[in-house]
Protein backbone atom coordinates (compact mmCIF):
# COMPACT_ATOMS: atom_id res chain seq x y z
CA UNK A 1 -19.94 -16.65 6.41
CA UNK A 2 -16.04 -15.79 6.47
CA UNK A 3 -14.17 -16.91 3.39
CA UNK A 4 -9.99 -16.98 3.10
CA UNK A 5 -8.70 -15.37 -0.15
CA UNK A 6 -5.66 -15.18 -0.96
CA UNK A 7 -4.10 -11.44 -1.87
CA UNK A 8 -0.70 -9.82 -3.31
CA UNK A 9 0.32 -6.63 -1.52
CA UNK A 10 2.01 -3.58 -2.92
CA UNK A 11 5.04 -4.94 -2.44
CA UNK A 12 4.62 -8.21 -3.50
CA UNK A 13 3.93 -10.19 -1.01
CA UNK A 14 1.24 -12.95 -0.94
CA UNK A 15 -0.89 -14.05 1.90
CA UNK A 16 -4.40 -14.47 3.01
CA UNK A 17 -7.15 -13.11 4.52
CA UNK A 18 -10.70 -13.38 5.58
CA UNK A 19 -13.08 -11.24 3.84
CA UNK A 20 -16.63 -10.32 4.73
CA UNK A 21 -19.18 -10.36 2.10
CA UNK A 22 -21.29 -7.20 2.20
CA UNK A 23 -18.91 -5.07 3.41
CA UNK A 24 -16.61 -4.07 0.86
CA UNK A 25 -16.96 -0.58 1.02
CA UNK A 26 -15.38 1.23 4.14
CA UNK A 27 -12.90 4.37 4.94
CA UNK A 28 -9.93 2.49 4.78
CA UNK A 29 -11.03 0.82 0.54
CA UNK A 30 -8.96 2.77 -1.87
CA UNK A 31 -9.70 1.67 -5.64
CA UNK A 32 -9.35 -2.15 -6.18
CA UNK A 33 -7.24 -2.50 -2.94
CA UNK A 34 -7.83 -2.55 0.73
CA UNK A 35 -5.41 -1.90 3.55
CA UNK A 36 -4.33 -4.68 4.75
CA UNK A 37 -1.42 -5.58 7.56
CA UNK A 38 0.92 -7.81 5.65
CA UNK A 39 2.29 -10.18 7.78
CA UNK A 40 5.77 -10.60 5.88
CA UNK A 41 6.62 -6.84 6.58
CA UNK A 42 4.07 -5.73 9.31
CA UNK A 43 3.06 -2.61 7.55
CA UNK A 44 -0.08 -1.50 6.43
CA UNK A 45 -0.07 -2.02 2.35
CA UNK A 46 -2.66 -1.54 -0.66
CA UNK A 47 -3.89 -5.34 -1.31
CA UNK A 48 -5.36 -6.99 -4.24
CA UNK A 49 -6.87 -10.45 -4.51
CA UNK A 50 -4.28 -12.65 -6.46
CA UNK A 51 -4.51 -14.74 -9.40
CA UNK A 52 -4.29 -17.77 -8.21
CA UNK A 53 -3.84 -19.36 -11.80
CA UNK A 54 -0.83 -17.72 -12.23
CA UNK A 55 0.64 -19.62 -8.72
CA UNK A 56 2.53 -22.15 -8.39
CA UNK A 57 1.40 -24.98 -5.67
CA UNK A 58 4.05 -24.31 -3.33
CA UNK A 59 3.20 -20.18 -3.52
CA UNK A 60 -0.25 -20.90 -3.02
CA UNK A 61 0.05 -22.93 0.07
CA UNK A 62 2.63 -20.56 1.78
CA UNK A 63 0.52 -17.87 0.95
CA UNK A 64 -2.82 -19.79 2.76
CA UNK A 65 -0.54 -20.64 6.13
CA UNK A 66 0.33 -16.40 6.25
CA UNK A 67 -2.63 -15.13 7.23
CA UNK A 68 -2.92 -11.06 7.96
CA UNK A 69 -4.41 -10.80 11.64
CA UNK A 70 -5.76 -7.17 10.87
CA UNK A 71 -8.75 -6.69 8.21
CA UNK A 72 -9.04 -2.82 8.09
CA UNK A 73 -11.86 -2.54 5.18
């Protein structure tokens, strides 16, 4: 079961991704964060899952349509 959540990376940008429950641990997981290819700047970035109480609608449904292509771990 693949689920879309939506993430902030280091430099700020939101977008989402599909996760894969039971496997959260991997070579590429460094403390709360997992690489992630951000598609606003194409390079590989430490990723959080965002608050998504703290978005507006407009944030949250730009960030749902960017979606990264590449889930490293």
């Amino acid at each position: 079961m693949e689920q879309r959540t939506v993430v902030r990376c280091a430099e700020g940008h939101l977008f989402s991704t599909t996760t894969f429950p039971m496997q959260n641990l991997g070579a590429g997981r460094l403390g709360p964060g997992r690489l992630i290819r951000c598609p606003q700047c194409g390079r590989l970035r430490s990723s959080v899952p965002a608050d998504v109480g703290e978005l507006s609608g407009a944030q949250l449904a730009r960030a749902m349509r960017l979606e990264a292509v590449e889930f490293l771990a």
